[in-house]
N, C-alpha and C. Protein backbone atom coordinates (compact mmCIF):
# COMPACT_ATOMS: atom_id res chain seq x y z
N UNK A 1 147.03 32.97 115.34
CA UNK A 1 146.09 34.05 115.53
C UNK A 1 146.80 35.41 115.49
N UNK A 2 147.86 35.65 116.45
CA UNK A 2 148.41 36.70 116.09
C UNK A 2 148.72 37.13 114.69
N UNK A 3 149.79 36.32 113.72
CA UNK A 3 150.16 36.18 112.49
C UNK A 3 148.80 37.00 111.87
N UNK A 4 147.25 36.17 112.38
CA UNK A 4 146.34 36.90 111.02
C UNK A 4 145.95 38.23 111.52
N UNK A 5 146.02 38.60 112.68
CA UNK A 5 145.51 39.79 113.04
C UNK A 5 146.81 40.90 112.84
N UNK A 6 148.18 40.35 112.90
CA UNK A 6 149.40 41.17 111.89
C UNK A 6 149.25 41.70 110.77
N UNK A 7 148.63 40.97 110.16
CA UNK A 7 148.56 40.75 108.35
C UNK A 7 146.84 41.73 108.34
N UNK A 8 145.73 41.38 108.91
CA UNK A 8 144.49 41.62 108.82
C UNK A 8 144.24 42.94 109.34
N UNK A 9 144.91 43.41 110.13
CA UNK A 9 144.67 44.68 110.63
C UNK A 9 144.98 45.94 109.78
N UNK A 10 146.26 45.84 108.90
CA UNK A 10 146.87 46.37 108.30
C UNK A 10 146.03 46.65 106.74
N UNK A 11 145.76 45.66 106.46
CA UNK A 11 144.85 45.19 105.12
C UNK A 11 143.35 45.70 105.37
N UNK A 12 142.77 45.97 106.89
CA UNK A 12 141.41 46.62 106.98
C UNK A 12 141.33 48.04 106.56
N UNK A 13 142.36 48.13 107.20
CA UNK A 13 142.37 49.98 107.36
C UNK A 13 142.97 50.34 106.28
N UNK A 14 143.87 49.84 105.26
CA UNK A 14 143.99 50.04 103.92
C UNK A 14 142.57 50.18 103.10
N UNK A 15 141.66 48.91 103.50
CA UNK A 15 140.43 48.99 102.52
C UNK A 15 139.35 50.19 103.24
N UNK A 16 139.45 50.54 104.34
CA UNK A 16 138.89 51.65 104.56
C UNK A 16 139.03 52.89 104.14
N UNK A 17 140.28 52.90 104.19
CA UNK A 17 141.04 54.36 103.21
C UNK A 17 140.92 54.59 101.95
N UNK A 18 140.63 53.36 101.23
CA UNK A 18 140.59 53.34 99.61
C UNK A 18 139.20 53.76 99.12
N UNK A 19 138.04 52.89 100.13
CA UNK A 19 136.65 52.33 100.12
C UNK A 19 136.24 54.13 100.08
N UNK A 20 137.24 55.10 101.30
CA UNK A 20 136.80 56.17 101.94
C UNK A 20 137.00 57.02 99.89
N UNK A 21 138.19 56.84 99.61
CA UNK A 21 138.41 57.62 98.44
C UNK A 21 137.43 57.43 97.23
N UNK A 22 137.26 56.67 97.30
CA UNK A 22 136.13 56.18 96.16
C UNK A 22 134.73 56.92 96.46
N UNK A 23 134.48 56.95 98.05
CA UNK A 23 133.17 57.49 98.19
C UNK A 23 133.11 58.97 97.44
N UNK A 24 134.33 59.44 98.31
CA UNK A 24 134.89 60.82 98.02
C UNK A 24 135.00 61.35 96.56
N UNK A 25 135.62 60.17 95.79
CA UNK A 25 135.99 60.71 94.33
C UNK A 25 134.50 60.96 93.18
N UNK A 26 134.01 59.80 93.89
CA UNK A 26 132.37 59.87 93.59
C UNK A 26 131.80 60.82 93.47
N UNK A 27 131.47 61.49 94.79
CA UNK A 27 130.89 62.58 94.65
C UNK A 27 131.72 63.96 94.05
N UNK A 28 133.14 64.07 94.00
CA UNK A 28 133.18 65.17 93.28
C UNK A 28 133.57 65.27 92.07
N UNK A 29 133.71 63.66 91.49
CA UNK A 29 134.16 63.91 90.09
C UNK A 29 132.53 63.56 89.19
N UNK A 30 131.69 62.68 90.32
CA UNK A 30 130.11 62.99 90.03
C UNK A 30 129.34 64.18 89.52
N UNK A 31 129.75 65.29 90.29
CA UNK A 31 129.57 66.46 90.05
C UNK A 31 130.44 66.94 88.94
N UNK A 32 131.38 66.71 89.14
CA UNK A 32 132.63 67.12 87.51
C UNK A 32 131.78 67.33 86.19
N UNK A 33 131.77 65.35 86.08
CA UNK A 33 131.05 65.12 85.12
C UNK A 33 129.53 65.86 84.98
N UNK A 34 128.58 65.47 85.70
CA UNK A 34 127.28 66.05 85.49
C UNK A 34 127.35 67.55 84.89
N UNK A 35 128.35 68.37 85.36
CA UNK A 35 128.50 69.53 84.76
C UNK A 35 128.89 69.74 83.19
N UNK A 36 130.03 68.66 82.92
CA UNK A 36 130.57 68.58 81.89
C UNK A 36 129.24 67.85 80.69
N UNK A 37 128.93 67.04 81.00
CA UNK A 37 128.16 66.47 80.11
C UNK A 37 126.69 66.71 80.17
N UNK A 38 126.36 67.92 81.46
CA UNK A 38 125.14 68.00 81.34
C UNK A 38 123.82 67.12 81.60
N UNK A 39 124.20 66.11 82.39
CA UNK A 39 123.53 65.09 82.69
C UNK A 39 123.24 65.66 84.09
N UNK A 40 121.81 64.95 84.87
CA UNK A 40 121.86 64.79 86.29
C UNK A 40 122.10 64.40 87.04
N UNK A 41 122.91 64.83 88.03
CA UNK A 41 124.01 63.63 88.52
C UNK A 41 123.10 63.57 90.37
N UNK A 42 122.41 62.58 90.54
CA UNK A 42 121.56 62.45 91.85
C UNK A 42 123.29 62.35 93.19
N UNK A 43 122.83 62.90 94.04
CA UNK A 43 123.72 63.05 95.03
C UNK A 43 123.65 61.91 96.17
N UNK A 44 122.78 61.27 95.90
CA UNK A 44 122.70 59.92 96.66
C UNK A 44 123.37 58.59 96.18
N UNK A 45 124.55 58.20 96.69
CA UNK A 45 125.22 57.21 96.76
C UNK A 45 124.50 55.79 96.52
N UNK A 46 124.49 55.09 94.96
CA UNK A 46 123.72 54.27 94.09
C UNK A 46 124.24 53.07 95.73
N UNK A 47 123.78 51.42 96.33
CA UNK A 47 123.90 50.60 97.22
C UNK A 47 124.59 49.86 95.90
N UNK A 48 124.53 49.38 94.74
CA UNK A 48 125.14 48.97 94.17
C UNK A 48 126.92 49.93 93.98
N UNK A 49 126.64 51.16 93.68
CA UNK A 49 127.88 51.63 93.42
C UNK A 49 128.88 51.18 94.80
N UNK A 50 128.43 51.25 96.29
CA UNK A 50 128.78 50.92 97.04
C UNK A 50 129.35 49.12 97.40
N UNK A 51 128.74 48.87 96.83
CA UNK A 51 129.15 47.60 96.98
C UNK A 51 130.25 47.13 96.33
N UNK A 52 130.41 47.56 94.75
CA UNK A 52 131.43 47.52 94.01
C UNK A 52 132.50 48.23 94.48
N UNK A 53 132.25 49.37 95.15
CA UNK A 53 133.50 50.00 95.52
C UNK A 53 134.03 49.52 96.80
N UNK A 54 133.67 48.75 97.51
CA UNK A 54 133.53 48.05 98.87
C UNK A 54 134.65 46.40 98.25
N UNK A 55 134.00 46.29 97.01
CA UNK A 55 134.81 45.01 96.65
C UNK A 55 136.39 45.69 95.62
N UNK A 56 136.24 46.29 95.03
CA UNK A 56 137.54 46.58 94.64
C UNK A 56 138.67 47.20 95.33
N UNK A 57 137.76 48.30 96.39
CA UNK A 57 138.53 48.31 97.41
C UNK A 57 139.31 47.21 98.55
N UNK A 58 138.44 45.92 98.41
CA UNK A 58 139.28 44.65 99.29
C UNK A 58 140.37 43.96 98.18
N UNK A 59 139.46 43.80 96.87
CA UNK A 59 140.90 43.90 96.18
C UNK A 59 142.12 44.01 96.12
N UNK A 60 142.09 46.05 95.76
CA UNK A 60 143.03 46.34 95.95
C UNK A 60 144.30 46.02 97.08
N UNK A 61 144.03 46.21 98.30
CA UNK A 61 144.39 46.20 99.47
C UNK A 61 144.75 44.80 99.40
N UNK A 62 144.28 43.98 99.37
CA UNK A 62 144.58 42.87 99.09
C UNK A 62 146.02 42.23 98.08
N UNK A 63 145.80 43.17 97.27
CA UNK A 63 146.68 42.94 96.51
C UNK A 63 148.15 43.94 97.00
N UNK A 64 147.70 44.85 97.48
CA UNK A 64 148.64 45.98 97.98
C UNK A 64 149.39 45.45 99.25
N UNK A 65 148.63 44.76 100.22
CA UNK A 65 149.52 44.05 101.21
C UNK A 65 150.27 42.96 100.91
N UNK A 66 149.72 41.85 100.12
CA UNK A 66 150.86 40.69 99.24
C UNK A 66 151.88 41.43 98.58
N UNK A 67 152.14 42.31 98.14
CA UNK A 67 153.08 42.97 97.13
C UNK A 67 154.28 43.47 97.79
N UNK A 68 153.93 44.10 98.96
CA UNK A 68 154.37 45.43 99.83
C UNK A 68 154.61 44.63 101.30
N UNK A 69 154.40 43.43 101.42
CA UNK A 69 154.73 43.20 102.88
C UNK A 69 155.87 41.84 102.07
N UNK A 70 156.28 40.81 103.55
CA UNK A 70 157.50 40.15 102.89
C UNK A 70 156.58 38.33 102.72
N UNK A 71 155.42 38.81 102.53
CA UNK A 71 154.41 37.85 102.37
C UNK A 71 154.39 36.51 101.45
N UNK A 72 154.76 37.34 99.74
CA UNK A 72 155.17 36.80 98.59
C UNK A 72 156.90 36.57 98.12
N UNK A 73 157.26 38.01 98.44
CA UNK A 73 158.09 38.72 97.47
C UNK A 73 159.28 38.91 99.27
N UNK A 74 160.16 38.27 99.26
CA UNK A 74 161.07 38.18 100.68
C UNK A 74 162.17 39.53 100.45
N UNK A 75 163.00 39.33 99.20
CA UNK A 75 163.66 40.83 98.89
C UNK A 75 163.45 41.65 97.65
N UNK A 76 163.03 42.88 97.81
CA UNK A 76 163.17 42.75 96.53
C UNK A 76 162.97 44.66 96.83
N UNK A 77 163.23 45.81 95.79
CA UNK A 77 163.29 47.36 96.23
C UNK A 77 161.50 47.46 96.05
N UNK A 78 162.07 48.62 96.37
CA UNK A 78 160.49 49.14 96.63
C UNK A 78 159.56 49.41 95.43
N UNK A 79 160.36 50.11 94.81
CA UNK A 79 160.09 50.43 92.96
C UNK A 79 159.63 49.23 92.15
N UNK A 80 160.18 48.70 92.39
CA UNK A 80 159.85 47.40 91.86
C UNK A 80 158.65 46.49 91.90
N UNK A 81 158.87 46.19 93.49
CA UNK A 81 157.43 46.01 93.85
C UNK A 81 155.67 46.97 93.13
N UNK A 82 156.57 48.10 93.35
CA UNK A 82 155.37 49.27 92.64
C UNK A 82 155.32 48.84 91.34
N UNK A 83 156.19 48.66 90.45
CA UNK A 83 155.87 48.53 89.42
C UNK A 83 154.84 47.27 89.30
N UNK A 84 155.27 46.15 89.52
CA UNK A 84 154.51 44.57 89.88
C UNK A 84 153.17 45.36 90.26
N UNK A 85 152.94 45.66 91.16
CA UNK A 85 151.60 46.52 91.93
C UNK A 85 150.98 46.81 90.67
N UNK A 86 151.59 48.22 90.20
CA UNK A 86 150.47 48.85 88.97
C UNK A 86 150.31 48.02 87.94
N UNK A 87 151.55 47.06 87.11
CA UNK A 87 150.79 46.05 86.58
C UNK A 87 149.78 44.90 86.66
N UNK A 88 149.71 44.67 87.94
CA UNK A 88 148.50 44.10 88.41
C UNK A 88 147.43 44.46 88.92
N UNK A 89 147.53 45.77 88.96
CA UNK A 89 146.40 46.47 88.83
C UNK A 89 144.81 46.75 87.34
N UNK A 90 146.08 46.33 85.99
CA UNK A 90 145.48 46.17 84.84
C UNK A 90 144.70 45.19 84.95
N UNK A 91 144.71 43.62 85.26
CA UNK A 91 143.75 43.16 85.20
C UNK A 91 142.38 43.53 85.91
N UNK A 92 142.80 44.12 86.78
CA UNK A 92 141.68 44.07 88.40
C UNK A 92 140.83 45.18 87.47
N UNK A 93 140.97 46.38 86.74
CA UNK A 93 140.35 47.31 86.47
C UNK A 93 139.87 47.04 85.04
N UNK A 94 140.65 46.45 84.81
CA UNK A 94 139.62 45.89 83.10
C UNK A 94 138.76 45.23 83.56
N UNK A 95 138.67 44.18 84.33
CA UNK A 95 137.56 42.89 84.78
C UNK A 95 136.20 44.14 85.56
N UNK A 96 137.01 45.28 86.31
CA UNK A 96 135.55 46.20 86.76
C UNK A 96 135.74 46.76 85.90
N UNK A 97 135.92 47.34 84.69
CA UNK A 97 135.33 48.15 83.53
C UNK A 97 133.96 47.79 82.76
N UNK A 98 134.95 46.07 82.50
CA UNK A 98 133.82 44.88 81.95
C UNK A 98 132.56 45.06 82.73
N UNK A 99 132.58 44.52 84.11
CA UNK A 99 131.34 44.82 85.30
C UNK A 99 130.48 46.03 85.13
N UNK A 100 131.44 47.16 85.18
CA UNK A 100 130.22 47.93 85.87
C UNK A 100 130.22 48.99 84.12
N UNK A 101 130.57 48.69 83.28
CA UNK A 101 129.95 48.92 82.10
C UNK A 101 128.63 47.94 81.88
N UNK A 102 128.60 47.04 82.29
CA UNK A 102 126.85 46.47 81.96
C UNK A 102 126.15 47.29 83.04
N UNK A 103 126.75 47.88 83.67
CA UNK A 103 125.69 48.71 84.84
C UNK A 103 125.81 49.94 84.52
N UNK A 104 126.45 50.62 83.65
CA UNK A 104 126.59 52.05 82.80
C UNK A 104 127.01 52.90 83.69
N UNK A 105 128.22 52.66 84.38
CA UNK A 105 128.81 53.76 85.25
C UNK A 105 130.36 53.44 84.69
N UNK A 106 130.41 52.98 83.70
CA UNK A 106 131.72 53.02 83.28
C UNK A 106 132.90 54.03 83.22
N UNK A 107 132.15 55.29 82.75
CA UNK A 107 132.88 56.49 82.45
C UNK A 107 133.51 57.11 83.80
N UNK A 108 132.63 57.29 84.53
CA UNK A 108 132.73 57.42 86.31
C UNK A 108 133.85 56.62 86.96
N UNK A 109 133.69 55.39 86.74
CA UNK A 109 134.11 54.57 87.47
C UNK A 109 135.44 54.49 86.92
N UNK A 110 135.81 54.80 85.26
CA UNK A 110 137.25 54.99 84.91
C UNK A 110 137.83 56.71 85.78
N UNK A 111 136.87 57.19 85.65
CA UNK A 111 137.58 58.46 86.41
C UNK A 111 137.99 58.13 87.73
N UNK A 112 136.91 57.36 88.46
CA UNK A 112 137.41 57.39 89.74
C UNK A 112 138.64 56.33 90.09
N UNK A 113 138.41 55.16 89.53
CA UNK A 113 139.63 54.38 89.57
C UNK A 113 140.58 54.35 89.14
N UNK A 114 141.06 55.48 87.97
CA UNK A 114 142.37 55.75 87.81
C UNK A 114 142.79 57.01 88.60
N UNK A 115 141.57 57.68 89.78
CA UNK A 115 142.32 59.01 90.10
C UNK A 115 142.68 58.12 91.58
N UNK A 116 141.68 56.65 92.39
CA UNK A 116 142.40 56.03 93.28
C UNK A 116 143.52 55.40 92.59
N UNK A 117 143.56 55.16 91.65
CA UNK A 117 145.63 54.35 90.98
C UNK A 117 146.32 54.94 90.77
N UNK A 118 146.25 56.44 90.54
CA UNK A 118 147.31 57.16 90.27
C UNK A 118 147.47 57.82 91.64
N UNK A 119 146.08 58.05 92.96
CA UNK A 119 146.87 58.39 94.09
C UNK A 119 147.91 57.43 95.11
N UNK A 120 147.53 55.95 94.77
CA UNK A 120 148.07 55.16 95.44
C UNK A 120 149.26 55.37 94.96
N UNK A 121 150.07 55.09 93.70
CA UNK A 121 151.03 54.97 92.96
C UNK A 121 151.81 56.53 92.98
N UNK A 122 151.35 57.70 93.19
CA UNK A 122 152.04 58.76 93.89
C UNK A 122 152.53 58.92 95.29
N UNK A 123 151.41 58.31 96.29
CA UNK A 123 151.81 58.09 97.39
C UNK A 123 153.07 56.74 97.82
N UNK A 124 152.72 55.64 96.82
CA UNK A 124 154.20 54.95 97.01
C UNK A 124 155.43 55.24 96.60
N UNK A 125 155.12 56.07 95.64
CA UNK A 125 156.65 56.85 94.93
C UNK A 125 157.20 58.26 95.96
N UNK A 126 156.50 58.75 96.61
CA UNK A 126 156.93 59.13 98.05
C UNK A 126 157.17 58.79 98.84
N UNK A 127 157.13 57.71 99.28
CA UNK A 127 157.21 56.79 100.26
C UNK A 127 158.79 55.98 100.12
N UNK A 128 158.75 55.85 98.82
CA UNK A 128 159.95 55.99 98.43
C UNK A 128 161.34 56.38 98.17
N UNK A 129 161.13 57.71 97.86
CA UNK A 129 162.02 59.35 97.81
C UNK A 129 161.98 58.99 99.63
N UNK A 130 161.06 59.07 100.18
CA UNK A 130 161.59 59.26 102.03
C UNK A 130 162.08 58.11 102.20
N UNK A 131 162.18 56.89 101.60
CA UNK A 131 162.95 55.53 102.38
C UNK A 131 164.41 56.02 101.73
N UNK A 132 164.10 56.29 100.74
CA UNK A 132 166.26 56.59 100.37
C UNK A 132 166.21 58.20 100.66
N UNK A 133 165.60 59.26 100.99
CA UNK A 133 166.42 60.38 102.19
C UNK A 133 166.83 59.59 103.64
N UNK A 134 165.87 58.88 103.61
CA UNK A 134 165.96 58.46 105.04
C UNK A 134 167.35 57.51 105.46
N UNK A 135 167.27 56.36 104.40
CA UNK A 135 168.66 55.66 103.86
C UNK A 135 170.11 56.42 104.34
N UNK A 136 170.14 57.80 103.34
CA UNK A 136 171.23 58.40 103.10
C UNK A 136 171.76 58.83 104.61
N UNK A 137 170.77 59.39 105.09
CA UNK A 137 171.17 59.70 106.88
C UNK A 137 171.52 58.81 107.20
N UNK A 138 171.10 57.67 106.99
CA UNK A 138 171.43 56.93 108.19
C UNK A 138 172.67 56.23 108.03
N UNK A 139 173.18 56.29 106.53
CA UNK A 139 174.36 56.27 105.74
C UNK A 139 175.46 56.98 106.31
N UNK A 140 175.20 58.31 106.24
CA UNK A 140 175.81 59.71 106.62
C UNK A 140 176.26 59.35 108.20
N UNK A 141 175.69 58.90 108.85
CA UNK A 141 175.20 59.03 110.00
C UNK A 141 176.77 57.49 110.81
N UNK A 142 176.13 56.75 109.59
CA UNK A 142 177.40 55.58 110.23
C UNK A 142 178.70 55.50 109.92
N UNK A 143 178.36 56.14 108.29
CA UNK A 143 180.44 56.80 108.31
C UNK A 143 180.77 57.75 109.02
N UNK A 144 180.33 58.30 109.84
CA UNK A 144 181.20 59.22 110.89
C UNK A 144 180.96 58.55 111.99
N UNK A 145 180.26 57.84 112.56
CA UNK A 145 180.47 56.87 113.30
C UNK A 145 181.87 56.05 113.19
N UNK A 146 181.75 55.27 112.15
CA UNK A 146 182.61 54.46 111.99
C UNK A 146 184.07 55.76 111.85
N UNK A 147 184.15 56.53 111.52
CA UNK A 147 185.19 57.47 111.16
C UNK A 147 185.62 58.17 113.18
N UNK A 148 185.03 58.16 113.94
CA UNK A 148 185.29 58.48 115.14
C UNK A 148 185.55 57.44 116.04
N UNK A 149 185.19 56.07 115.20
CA UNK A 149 185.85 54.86 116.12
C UNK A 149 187.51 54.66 115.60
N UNK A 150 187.62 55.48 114.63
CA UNK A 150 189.10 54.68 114.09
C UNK A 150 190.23 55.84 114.52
């Protein structure tokens, strides 16, 4: 029990954060578009659009905690992992292109899901840059250690 509420807690609040961006990207790249193409873009959140974004968001996260925790993958750098990540991200977003193009929000739904893949995939490549600043200190930090024991 503990073990799933380790793993499950972590993986909720990921899909809340994602679920949250999608709402978000919705409405202002909703508006983007409607401007751009001149269409009417209704400001009320479609229960279908929600639902889809509710499931790719568990997806994702899903896929983001197997990748990123020591779940699958026991050693391996961080970059790496990211890379694995965004390539498996290609299937997940072709299979909802397929989807929600029979529901004609395709164009939308490529805007919004490559502006949540390219924020996830910026935010891990920072996350990154701070694990090796962080590294180097602590690098820095033990050769003068070790240099004041000798």
């Amino acid at each position: 029990m503990k073990k799933m509420i380790y793993w499950t807690v972590p993986v909720k609040a990921f899909t809340v954060m994602v679920f949250a961006g999608f709402i978000i990207l919705y409405m202002v790249t909703g508006t983007g578009y409607a401007l751009i193409t001149g269409e009417a873009f209704e400001y009320a959140i479609p229960f279908m659009f929600a639902l889809q974004a509710a499931g790719l968001s568990i997806v994702i996260s899903v896929l983001y905690a197997l990748l990123f925790s020591d779940v699958l993958i026991k050693k391996m750098r961080y970059f790496k992992r990211l890379i694995i990540f965004s390539l498996s991200l290609i299937p997940v977003l072709a299979l909802s292109f397929w989807i929600f193009n029979a529901v004609g929000w395709n164009s939308l739904w490529l805007i919004i899901g490559g502006m949540i893949i390219i924020g996830l995939i910026i935010m891990s490549i920072l996350f990154e840059v701070y694990l090796n600043m962080i590294g180097r200190q602590y690098t820095d930090v033990l050769k003068i250690y070790q240099e004041k024991i000798k």
